[in-house]
PDB file of N, CA and C in Angstrom:
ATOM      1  N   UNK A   1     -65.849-193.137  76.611  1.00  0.00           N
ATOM      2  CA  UNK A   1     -65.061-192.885  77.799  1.00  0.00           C
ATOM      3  C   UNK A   1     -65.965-192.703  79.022  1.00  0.00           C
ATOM      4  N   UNK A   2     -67.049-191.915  78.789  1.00  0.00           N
ATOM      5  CA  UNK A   2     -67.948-191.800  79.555  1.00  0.00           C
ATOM      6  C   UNK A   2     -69.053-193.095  80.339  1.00  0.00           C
ATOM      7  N   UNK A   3     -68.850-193.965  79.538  1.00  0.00           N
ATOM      8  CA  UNK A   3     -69.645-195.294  79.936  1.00  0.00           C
ATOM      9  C   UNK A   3     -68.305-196.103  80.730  1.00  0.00           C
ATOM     10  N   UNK A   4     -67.154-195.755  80.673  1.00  0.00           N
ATOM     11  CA  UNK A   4     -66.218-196.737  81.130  1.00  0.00           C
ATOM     12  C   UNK A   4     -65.754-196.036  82.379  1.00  0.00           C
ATOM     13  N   UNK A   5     -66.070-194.990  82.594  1.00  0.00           N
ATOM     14  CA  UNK A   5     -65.531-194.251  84.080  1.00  0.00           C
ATOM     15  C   UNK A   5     -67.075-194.449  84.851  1.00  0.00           C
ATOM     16  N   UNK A   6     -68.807-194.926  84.069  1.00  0.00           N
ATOM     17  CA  UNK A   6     -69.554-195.033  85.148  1.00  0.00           C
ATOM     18  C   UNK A   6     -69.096-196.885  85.311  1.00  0.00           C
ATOM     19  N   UNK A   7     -68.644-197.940  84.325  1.00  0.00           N
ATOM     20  CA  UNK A   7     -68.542-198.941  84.632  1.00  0.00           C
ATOM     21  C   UNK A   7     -67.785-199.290  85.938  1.00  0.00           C
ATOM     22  N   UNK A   8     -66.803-198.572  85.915  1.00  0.00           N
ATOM     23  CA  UNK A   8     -65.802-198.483  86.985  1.00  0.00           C
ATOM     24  C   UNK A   8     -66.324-197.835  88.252  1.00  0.00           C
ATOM     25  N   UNK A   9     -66.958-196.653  88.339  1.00  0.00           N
ATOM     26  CA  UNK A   9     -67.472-196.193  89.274  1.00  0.00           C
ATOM     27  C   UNK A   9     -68.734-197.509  89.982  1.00  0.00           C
ATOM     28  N   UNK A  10     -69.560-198.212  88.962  1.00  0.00           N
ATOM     29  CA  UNK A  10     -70.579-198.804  89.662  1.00  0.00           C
ATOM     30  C   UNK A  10     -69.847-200.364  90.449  1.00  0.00           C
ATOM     31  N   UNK A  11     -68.608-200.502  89.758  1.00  0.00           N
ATOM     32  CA  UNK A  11     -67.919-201.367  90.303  1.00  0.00           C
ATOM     33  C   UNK A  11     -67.342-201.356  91.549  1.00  0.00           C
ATOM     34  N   UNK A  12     -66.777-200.444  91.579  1.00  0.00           N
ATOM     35  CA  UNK A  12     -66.395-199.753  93.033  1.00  0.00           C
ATOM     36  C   UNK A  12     -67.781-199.723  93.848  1.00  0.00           C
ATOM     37  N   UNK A  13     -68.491-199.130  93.799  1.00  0.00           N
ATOM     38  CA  UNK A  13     -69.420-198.984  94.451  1.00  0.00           C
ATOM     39  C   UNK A  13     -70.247-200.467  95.301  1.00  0.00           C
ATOM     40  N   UNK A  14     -70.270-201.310  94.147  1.00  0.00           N
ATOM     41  CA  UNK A  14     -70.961-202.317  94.270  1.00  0.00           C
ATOM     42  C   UNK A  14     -69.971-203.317  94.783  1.00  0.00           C
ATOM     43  N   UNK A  15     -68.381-203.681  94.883  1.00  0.00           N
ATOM     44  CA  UNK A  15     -67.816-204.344  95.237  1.00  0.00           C
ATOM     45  C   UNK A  15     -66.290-203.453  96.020  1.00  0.00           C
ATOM     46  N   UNK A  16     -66.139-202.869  96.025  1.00  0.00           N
ATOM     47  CA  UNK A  16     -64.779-202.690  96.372  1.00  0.00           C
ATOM     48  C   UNK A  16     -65.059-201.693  97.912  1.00  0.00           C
ATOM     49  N   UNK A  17     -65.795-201.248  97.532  1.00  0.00           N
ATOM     50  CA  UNK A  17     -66.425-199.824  98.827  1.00  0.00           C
ATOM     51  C   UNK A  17     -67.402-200.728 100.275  1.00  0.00           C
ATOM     52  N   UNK A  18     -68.201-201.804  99.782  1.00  0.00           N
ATOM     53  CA  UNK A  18     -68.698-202.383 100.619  1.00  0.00           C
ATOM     54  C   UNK A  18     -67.518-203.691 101.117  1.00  0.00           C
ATOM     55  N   UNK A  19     -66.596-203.857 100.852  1.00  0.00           N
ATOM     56  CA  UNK A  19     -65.340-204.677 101.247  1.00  0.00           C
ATOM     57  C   UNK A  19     -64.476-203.927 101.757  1.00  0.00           C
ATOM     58  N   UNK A  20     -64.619-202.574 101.547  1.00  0.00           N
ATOM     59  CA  UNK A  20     -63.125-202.131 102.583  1.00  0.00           C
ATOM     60  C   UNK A  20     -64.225-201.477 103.890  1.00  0.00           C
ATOM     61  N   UNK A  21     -65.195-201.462 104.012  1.00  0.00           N
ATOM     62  CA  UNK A  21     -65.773-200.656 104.849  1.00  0.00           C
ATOM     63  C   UNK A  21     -65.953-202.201 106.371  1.00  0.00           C
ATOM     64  N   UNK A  22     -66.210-202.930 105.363  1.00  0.00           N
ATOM     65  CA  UNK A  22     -66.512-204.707 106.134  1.00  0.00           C
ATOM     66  C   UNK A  22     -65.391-205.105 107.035  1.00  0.00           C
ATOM     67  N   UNK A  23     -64.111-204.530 106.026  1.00  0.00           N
ATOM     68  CA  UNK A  23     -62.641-204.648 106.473  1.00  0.00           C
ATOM     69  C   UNK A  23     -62.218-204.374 107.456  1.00  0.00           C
ATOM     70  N   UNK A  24     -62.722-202.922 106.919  1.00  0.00           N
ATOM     71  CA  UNK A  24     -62.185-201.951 108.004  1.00  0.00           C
ATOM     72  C   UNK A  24     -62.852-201.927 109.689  1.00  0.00           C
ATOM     73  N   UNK A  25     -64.038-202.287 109.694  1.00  0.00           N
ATOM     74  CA  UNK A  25     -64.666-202.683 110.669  1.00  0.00           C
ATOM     75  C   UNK A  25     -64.135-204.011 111.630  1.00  0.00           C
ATOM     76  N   UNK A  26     -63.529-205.016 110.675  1.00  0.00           N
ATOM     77  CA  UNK A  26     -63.403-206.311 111.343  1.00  0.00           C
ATOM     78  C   UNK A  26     -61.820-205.672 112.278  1.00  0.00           C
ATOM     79  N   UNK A  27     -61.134-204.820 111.243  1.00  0.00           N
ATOM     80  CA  UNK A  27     -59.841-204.094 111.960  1.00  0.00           C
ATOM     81  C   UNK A  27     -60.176-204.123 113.292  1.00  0.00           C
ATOM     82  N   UNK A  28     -61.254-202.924 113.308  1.00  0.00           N
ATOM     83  CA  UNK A  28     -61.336-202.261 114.585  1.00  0.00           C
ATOM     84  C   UNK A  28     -62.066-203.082 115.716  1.00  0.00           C
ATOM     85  N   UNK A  29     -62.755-204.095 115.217  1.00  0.00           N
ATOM     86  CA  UNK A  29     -63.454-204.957 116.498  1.00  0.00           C
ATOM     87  C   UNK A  29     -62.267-205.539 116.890  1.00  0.00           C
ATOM     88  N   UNK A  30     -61.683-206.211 116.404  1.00  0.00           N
ATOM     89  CA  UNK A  30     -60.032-206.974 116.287  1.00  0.00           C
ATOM     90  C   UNK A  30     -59.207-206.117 117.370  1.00  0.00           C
ATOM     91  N   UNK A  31     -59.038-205.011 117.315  1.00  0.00           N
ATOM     92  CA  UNK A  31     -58.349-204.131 118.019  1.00  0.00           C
ATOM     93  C   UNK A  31     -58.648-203.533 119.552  1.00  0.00           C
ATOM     94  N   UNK A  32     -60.610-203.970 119.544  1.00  0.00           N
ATOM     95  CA  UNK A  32     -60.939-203.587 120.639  1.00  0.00           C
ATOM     96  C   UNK A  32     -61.518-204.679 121.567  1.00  0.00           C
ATOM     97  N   UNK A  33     -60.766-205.456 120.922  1.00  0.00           N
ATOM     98  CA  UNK A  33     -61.165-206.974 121.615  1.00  0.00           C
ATOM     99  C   UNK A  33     -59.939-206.801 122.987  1.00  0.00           C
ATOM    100  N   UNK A  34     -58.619-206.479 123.096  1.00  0.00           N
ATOM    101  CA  UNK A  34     -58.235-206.528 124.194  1.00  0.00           C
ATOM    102  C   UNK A  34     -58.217-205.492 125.128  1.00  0.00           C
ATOM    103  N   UNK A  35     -57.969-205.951 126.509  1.00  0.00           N
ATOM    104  CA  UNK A  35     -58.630-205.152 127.290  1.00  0.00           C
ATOM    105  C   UNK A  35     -57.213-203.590 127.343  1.00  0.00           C
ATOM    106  N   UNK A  36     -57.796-202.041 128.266  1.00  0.00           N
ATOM    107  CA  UNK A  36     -56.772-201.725 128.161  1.00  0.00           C
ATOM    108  C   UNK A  36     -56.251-201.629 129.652  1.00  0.00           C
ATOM    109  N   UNK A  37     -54.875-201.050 130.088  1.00  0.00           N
ATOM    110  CA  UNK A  37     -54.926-201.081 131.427  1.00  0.00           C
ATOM    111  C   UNK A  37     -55.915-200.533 132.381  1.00  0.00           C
ATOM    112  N   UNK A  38     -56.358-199.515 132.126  1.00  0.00           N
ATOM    113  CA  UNK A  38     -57.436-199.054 132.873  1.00  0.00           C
ATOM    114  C   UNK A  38     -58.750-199.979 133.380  1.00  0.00           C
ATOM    115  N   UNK A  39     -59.352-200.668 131.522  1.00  0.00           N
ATOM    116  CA  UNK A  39     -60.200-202.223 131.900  1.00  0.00           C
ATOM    117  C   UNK A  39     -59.364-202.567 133.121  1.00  0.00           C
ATOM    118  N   UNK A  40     -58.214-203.457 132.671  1.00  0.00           N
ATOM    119  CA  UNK A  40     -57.809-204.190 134.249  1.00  0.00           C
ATOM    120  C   UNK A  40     -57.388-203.768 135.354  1.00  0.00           C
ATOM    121  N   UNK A  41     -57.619-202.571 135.472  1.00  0.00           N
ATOM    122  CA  UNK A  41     -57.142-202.495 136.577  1.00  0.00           C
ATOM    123  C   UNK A  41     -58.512-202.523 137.710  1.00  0.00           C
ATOM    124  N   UNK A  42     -59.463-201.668 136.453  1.00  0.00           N
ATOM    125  CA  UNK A  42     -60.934-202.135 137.267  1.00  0.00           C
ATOM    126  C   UNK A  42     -61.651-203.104 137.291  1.00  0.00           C
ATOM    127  N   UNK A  43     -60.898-203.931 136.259  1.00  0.00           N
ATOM    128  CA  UNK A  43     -60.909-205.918 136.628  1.00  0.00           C
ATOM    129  C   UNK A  43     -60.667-205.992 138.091  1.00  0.00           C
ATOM    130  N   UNK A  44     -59.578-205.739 138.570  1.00  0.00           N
ATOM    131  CA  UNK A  44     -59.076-206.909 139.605  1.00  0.00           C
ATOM    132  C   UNK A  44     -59.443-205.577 141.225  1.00  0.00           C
ATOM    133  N   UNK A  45     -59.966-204.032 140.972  1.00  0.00           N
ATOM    134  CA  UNK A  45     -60.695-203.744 141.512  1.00  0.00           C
ATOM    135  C   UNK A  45     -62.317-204.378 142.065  1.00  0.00           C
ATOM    136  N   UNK A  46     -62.557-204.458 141.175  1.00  0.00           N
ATOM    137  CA  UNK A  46     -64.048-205.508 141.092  1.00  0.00           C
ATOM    138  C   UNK A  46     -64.086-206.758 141.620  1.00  0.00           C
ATOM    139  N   UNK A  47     -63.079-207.508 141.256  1.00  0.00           N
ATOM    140  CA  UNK A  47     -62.827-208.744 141.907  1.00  0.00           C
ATOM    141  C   UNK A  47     -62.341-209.103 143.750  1.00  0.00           C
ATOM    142  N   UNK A  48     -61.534-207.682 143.865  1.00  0.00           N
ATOM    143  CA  UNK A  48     -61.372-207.714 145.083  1.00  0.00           C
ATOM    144  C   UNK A  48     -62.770-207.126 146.051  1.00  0.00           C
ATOM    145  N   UNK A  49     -63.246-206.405 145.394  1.00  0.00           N
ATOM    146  CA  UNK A  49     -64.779-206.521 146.091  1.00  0.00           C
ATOM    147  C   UNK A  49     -65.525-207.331 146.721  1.00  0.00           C
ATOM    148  N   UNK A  50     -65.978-208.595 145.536  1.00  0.00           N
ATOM    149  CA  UNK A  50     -66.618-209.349 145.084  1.00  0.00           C
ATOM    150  C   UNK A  50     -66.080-209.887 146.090  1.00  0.00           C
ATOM    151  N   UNK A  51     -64.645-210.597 146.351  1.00  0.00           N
ATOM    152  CA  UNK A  51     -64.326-211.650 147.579  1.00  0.00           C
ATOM    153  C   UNK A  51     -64.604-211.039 148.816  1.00  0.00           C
ATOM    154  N   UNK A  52     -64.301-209.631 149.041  1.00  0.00           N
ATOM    155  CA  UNK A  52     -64.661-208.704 150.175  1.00  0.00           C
ATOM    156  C   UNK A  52     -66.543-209.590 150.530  1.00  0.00           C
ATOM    157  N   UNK A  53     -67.041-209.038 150.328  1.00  0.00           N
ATOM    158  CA  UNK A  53     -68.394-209.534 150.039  1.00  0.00           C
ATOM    159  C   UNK A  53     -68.586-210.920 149.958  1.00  0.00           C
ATOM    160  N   UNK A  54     -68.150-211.534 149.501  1.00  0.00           N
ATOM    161  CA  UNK A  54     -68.552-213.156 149.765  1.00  0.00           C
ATOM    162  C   UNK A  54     -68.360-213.239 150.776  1.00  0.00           C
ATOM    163  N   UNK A  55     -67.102-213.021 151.442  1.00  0.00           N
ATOM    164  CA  UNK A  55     -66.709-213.312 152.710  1.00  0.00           C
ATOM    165  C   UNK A  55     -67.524-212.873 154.030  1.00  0.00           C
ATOM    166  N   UNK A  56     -67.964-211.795 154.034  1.00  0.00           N
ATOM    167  CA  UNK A  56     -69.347-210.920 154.178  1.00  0.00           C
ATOM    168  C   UNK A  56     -70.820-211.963 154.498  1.00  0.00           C
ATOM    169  N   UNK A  57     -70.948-212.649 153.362  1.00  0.00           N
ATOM    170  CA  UNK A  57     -71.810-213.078 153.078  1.00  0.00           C
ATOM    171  C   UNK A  57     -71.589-214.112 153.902  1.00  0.00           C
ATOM    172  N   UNK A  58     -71.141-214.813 153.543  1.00  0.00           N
ATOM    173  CA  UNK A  58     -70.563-216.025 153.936  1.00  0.00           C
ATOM    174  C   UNK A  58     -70.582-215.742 155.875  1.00  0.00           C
ATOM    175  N   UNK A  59     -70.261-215.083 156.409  1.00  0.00           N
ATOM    176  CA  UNK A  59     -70.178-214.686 157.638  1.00  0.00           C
ATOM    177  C   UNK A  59     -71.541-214.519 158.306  1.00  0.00           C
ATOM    178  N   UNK A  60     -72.476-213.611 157.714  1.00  0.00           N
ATOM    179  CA  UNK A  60     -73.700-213.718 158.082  1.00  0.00           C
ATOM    180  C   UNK A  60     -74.501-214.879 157.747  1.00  0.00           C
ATOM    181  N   UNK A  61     -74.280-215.334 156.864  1.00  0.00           N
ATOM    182  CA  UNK A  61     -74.999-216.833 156.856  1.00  0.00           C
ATOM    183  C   UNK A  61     -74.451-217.716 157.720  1.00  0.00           C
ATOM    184  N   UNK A  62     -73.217-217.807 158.337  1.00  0.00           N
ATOM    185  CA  UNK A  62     -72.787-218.522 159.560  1.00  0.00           C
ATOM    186  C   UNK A  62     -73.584-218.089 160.951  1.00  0.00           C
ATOM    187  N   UNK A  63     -73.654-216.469 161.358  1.00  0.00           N
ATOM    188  CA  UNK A  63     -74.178-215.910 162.451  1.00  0.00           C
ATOM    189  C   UNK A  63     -75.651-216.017 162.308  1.00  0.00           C
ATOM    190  N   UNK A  64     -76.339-216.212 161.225  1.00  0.00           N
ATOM    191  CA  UNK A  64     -77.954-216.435 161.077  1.00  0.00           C
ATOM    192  C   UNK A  64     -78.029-218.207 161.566  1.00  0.00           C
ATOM    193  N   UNK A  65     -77.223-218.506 160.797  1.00  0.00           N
ATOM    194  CA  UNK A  65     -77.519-220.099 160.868  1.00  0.00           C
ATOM    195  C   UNK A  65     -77.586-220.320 162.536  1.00  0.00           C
ATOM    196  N   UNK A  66     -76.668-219.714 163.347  1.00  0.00           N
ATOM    197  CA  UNK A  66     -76.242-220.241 165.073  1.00  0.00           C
ATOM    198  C   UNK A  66     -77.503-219.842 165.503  1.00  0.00           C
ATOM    199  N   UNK A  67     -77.888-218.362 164.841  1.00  0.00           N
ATOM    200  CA  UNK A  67     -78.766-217.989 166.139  1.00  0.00           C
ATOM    201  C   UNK A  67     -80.550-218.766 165.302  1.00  0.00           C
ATOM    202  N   UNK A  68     -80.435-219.032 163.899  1.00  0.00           N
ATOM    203  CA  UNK A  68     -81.828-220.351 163.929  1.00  0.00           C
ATOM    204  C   UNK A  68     -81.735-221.602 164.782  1.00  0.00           C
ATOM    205  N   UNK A  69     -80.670-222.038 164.652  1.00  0.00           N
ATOM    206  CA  UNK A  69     -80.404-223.568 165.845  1.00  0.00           C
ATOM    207  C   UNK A  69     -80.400-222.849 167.143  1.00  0.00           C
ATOM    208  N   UNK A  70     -80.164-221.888 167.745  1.00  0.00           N
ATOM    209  CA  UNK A  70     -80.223-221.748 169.076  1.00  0.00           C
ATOM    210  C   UNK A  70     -81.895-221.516 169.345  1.00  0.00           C
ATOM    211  N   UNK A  71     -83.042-221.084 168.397  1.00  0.00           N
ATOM    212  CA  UNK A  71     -84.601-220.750 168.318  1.00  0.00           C
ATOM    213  C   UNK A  71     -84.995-222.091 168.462  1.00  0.00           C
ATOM    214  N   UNK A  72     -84.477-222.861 167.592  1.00  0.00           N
ATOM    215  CA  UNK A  72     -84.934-224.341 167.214  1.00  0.00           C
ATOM    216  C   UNK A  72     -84.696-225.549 168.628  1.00  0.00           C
ATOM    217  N   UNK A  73     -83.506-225.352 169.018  1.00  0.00           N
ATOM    218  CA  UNK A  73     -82.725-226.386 170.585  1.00  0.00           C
ATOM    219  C   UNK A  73     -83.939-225.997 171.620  1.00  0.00           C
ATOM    220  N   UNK A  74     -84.586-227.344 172.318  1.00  0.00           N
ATOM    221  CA  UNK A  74     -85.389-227.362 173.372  1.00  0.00           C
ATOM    222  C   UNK A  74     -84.599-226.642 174.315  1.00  0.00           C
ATOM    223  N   UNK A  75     -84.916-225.938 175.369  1.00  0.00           N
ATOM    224  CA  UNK A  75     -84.262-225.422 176.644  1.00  0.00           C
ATOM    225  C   UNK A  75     -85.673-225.360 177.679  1.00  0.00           C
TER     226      UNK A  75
END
């Protein structure tokens, strides 16, 4: 009896314990794969930045560009 409760025990051990733990893991990546509202909301926080700032950008590279061609124009 004693050899058949360690057979079982090394079985478990060796196959059944390293498969639910594998399992149980793939669960939880699975689960934290989507975002929650809070993520998006500081998604589309971030994003409205980001265009804030291009636009920004985009503006001073227009006002740099005038005043290099106005250095550059003979007078």
């Amino acid at each position: 009896m004693n050899a058949f409760i360690f057979v079982l025990g090394c079985i478990f051990l060796g196959l059944v314990a390293p498969l639910w733990i594998i399992f149980h893991f793939i669960t939880r990546w699975r689960q934290q794969r989507t975002l929650s509202n809070a993520d998006e909301q500081t998604l589309a926080e971030l994003f409205e930045v980001a265009s804030r700032l291009e636009g920004r950008i985009v503006a001073l590279e227009r006002v740099l560009h005038e005043g290099d061609a106005k250095d550059r124009s003979p007078t």
